[in-house]
Protein backbone atom coordinates (compact mmCIF):
# COMPACT_ATOMS: atom_id res chain seq x y z
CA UNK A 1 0.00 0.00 0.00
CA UNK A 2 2.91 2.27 0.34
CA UNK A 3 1.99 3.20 3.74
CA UNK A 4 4.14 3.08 7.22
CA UNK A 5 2.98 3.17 10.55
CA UNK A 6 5.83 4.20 13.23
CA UNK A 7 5.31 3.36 17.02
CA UNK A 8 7.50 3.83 19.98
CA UNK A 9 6.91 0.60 21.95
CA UNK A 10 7.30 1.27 25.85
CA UNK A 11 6.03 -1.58 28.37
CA UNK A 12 5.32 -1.19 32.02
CA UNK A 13 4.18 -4.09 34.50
CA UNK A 14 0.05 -2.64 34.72
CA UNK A 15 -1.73 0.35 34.35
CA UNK A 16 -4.41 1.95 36.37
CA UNK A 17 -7.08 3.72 35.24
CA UNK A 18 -7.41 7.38 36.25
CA UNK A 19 -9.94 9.99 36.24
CA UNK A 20 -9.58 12.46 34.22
CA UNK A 21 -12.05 15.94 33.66
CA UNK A 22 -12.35 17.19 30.93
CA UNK A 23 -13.06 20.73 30.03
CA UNK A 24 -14.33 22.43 26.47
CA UNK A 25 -12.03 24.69 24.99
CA UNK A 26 -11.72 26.83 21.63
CA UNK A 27 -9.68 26.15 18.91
CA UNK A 28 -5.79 25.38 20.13
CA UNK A 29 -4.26 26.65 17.02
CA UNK A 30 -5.75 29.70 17.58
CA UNK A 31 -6.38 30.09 21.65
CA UNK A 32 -4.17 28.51 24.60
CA UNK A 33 -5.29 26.19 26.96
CA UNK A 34 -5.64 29.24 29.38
CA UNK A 35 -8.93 29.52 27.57
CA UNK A 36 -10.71 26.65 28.29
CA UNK A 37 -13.93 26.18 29.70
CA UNK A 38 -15.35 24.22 33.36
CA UNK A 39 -15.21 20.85 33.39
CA UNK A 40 -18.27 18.94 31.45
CA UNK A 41 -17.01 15.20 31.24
CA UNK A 42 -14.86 13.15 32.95
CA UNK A 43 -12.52 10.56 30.97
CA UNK A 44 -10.93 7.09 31.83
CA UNK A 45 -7.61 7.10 30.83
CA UNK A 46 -3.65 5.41 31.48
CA UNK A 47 -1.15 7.79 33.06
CA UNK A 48 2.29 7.45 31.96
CA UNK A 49 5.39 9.04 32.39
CA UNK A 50 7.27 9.16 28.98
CA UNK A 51 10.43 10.79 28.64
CA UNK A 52 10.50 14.80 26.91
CA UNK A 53 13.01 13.00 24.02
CA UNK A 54 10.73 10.46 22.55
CA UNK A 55 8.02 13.40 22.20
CA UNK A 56 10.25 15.80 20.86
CA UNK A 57 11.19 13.30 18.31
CA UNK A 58 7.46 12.99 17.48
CA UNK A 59 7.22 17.12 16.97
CA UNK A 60 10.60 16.82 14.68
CA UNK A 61 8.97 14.28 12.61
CA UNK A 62 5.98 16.59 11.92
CA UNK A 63 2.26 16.22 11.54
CA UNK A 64 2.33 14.37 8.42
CA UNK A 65 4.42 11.43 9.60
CA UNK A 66 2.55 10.48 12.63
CA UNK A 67 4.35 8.47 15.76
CA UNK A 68 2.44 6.18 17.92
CA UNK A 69 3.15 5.22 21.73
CA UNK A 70 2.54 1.66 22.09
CA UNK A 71 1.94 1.21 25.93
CA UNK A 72 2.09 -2.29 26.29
CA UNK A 73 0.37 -3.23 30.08
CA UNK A 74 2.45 -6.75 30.73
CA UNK A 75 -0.41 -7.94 33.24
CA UNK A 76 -3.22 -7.09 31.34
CA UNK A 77 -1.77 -8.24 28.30
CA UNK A 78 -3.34 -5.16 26.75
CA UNK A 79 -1.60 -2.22 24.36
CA UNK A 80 -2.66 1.28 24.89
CA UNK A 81 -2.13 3.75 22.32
CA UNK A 82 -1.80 7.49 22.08
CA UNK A 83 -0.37 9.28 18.64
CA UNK A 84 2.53 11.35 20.05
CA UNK A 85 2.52 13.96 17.34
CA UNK A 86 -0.80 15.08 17.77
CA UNK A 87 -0.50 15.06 21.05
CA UNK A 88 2.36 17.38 21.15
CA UNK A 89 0.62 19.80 19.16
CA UNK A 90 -3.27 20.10 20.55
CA UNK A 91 -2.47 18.70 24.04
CA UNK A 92 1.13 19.60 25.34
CA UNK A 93 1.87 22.87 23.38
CA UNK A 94 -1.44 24.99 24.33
CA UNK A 95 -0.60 23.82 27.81
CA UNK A 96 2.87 25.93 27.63
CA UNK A 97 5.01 23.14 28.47
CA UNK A 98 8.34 23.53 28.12
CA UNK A 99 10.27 20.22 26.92
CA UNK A 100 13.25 21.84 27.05
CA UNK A 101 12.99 22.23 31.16
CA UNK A 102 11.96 18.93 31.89
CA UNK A 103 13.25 15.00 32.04
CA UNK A 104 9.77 13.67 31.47
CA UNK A 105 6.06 14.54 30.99
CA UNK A 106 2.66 12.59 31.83
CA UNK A 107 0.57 11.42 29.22
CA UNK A 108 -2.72 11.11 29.73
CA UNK A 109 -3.77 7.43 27.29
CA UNK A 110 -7.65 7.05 27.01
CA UNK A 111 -8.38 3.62 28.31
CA UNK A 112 -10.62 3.56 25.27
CA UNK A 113 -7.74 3.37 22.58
CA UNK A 114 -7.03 -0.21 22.99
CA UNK A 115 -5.71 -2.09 20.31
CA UNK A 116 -7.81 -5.11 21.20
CA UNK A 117 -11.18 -2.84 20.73
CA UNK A 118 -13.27 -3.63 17.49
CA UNK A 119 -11.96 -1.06 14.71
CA UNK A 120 -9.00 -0.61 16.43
CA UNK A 121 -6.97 -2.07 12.68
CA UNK A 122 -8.66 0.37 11.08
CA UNK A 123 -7.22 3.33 13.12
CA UNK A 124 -4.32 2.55 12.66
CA UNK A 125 -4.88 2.13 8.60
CA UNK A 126 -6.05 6.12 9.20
CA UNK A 127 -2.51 7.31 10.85
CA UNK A 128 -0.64 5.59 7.98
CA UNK A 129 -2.20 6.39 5.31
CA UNK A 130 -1.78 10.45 6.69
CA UNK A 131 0.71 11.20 4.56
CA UNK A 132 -1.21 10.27 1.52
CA UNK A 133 -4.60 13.07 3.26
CA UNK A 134 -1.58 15.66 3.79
CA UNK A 135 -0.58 15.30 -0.25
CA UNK A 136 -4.43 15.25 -1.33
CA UNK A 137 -5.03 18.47 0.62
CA UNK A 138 -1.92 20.24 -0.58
CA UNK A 139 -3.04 19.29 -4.26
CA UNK A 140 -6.77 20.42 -3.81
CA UNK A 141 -5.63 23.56 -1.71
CA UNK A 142 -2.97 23.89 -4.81
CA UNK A 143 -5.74 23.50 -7.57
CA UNK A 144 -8.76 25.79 -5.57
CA UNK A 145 -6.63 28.84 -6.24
CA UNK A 146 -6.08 28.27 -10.01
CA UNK A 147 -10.38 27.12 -10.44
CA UNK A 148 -10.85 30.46 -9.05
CA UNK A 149 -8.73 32.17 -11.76
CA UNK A 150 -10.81 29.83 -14.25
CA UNK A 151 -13.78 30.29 -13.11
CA UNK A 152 -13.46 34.05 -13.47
CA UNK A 153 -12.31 33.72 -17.07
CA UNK A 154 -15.08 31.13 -17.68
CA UNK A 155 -17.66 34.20 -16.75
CA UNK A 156 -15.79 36.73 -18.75
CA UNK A 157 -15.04 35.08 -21.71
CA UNK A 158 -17.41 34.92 -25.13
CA UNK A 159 -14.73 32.96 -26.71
CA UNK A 160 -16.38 29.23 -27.04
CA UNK A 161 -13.26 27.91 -27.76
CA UNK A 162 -11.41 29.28 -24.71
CA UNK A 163 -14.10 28.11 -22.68
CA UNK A 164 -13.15 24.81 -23.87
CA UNK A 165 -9.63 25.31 -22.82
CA UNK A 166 -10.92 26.21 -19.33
CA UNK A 167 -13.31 23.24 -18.76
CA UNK A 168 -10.48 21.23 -19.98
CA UNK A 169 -7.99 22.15 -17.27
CA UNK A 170 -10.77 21.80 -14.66
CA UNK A 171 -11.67 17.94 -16.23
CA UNK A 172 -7.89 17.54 -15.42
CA UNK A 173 -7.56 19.07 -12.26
CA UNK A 174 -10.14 16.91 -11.23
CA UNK A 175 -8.92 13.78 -12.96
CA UNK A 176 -5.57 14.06 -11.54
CA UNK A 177 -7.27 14.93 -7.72
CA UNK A 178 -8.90 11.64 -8.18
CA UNK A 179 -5.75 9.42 -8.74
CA UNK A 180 -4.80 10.77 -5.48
CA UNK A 181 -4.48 7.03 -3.75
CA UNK A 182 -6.57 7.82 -1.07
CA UNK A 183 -10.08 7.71 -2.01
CA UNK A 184 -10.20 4.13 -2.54
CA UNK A 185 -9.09 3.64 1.17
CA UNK A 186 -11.80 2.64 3.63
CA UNK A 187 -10.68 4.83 6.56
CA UNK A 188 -12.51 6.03 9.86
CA UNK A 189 -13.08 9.74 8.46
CA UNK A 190 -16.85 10.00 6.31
CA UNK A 191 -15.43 12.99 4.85
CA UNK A 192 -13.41 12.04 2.89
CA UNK A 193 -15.94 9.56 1.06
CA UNK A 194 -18.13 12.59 0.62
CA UNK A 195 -15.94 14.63 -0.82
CA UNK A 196 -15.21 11.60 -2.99
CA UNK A 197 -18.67 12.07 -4.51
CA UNK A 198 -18.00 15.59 -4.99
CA UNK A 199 -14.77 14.86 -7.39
CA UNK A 200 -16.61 11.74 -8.95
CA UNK A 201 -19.73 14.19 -9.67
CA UNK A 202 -17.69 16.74 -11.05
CA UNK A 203 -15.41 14.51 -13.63
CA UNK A 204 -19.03 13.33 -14.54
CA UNK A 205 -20.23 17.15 -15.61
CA UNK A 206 -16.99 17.48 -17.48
CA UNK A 207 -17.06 14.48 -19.59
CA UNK A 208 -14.37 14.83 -22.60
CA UNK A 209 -17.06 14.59 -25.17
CA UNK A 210 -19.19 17.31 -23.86
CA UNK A 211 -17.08 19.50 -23.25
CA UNK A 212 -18.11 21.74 -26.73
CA UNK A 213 -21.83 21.62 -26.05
CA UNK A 214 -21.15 22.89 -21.87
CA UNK A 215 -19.04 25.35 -23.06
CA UNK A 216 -21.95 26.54 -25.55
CA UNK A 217 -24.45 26.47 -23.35
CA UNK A 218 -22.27 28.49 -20.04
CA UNK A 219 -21.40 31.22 -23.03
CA UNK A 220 -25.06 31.40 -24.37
CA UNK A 221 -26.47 31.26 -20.37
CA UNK A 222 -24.30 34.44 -19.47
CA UNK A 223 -24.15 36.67 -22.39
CA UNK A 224 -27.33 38.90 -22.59
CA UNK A 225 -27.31 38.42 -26.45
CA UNK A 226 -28.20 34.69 -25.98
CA UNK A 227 -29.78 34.59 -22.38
CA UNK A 228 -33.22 33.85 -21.08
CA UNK A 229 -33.22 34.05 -17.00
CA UNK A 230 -33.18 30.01 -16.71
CA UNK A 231 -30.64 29.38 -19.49
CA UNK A 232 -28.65 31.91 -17.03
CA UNK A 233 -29.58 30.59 -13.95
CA UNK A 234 -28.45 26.91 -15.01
CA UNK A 235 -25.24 28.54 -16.34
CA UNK A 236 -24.45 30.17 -13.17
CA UNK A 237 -25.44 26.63 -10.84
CA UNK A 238 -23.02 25.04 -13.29
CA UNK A 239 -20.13 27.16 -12.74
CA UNK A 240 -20.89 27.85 -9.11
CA UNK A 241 -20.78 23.95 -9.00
CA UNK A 242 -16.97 23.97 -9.78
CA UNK A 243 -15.89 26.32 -7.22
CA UNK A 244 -18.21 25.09 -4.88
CA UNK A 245 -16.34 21.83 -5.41
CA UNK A 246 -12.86 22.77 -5.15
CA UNK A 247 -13.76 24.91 -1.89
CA UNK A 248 -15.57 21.84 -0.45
CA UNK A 249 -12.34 20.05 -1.02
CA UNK A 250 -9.96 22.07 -0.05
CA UNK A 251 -12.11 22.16 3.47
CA UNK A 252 -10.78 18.70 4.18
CA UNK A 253 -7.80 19.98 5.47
CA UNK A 254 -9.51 22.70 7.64
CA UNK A 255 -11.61 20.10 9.26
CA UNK A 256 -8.70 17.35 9.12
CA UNK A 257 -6.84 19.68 11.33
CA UNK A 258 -9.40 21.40 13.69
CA UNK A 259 -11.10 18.13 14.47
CA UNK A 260 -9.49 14.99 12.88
CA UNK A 261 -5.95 15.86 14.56
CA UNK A 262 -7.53 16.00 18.04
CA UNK A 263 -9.51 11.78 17.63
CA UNK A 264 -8.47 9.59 20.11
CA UNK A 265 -6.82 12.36 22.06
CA UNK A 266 -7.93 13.22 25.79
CA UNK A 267 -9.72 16.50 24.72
CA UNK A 268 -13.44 17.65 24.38
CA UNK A 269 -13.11 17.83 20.68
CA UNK A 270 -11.29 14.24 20.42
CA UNK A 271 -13.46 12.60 22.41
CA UNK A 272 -17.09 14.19 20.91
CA UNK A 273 -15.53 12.46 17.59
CA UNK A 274 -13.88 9.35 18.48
CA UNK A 275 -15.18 8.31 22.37
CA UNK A 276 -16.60 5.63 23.79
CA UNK A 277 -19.70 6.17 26.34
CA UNK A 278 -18.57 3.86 28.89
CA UNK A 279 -15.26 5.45 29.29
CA UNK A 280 -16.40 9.67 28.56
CA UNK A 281 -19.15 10.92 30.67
CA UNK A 282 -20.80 13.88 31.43
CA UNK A 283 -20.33 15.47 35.19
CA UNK A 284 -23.75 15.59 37.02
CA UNK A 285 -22.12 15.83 40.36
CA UNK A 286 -23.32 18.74 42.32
């Protein structure tokens, strides 16, 4: 599959689960911690005392090459895991700790990312194949900017040829956004299968031997010498429809890295989107 998965193993001789609350907060790439919230929900997760150098290799490595901490529990015969690089970036860093000043920190596991759980294989399919998400985004975030410039020229232009032209760079933006070797993955993340639909709908509307009669009917839908209001209307939906696309697209790596970064992470956000209900609970104490 061309895809790696890289874990730190560390093994201790048992766990025990903790308590932990957890409190809403805003947006940690935009707010510190020193923002969030009172306490809603209370988590069950491992404690565990890694040392400063194994998770400042994980921030070296960056977000697109994800490491894992493998806790292995010898007397449960159970392996905890926790991806170090995201935790670095949404948990440790908006909490101002300094690696640099310390020997070790505490990571807080959830007791719900077991590798025994149901699922758990296909997880771990979703933080290899992240390298692969991180190239699709770049190339959708790449191509957005140049639709827009077509787009604009497709609106301008009363040149049926050049229109041509146009639609044919956006049938191969698209075309080329689809090889992308992700889509065929299954993977945790809907999204991205949604999106898929997006691209497939899109190639669809731009099939190579249409081309000629949608670029006719965009240029006689706009240009007041040929238009009718729903000739223009349908004109305008189809165009629209392209940038709407390529925005929608581009949006995966927003939402890939305001809420898919922080799954399986002792946070609000992480745990609204990947939990489990026996282990995250709302407070009712009094």
């Amino acid at each position: 599959m061309g895809e790696f998965l890289y874990v730190q193993a560390k093994s201790i001789a048992s766990t025990e689960k903790k308590v932990l609350p957890i409190a809403s907060r805003l947006n940690v790439e935009k707010y510190t911690a020193s923002n969030n919230g009172e306490a809603e929900m209370t988590l069950d997760v491992v404690k565990y005392q890694l040392d400063s150098d194994t998770i400042d290799n994980a921030r070296l490595m960056g977000p697109a090459t994800p490491l894992l901490l493998f806790l292995v529990d010898l007397e449960l015969k159970e392996v905890f895991y926790i991806c170090l690089t995201d935790y670095y970036d949404k948990i440790i860093e908006p909490n101002g700790v300094n690696l640099d000043g310390q020997a070790s920190v505490v990571i807080n596991i959830p007791y719900a990312n077991r590798l025994t759980k149901n699922g758990s294989a296909d997880v771990m399919r979703f933080f290899a194949c992240r390298p692969k998400l991180y190239g699709l985004i770049s190339l959708a975030n790449y191509q957005r900017r140049e639709v827009q410039f077509l787009v604009q020229d497709i609106e301008t232009q009363r040149d049926v040829r050049r229109i041509v032209l146009d639609l044919y760079i956006l049938r191969r933006f698209a075309l080329r956004l689809r090889a992308m070797p992700l889509w065929d993955r299954i993977i945790v993340w809907e999204a991205v299968q949604c999106q898929k639909a997006v691209l497939d709908n899109v190639i669809e509307t731009l099939d190579e031997t249409k081309l000629l009669a949608l670029a006719v009917k965009i240029l006689r839908g706009l240009h007041k010498e040929h238009n009718d209001r729903e000739k223009f209307i349908e004109s305008a939906r189809i165009i629209s429809g392209f940038s709407n696309a390529w925005s929608s697209l581009a949006n995966l790596g927003n939402m890939f890295e305001e809420l898919m970064r922080e799954c399986f992470l002792p946070s609000y956000i992480g745990q609204l989107s990947s939990g489990d209900e026996d282990h995250y609970r709302v407070i009712t104490e009094i």
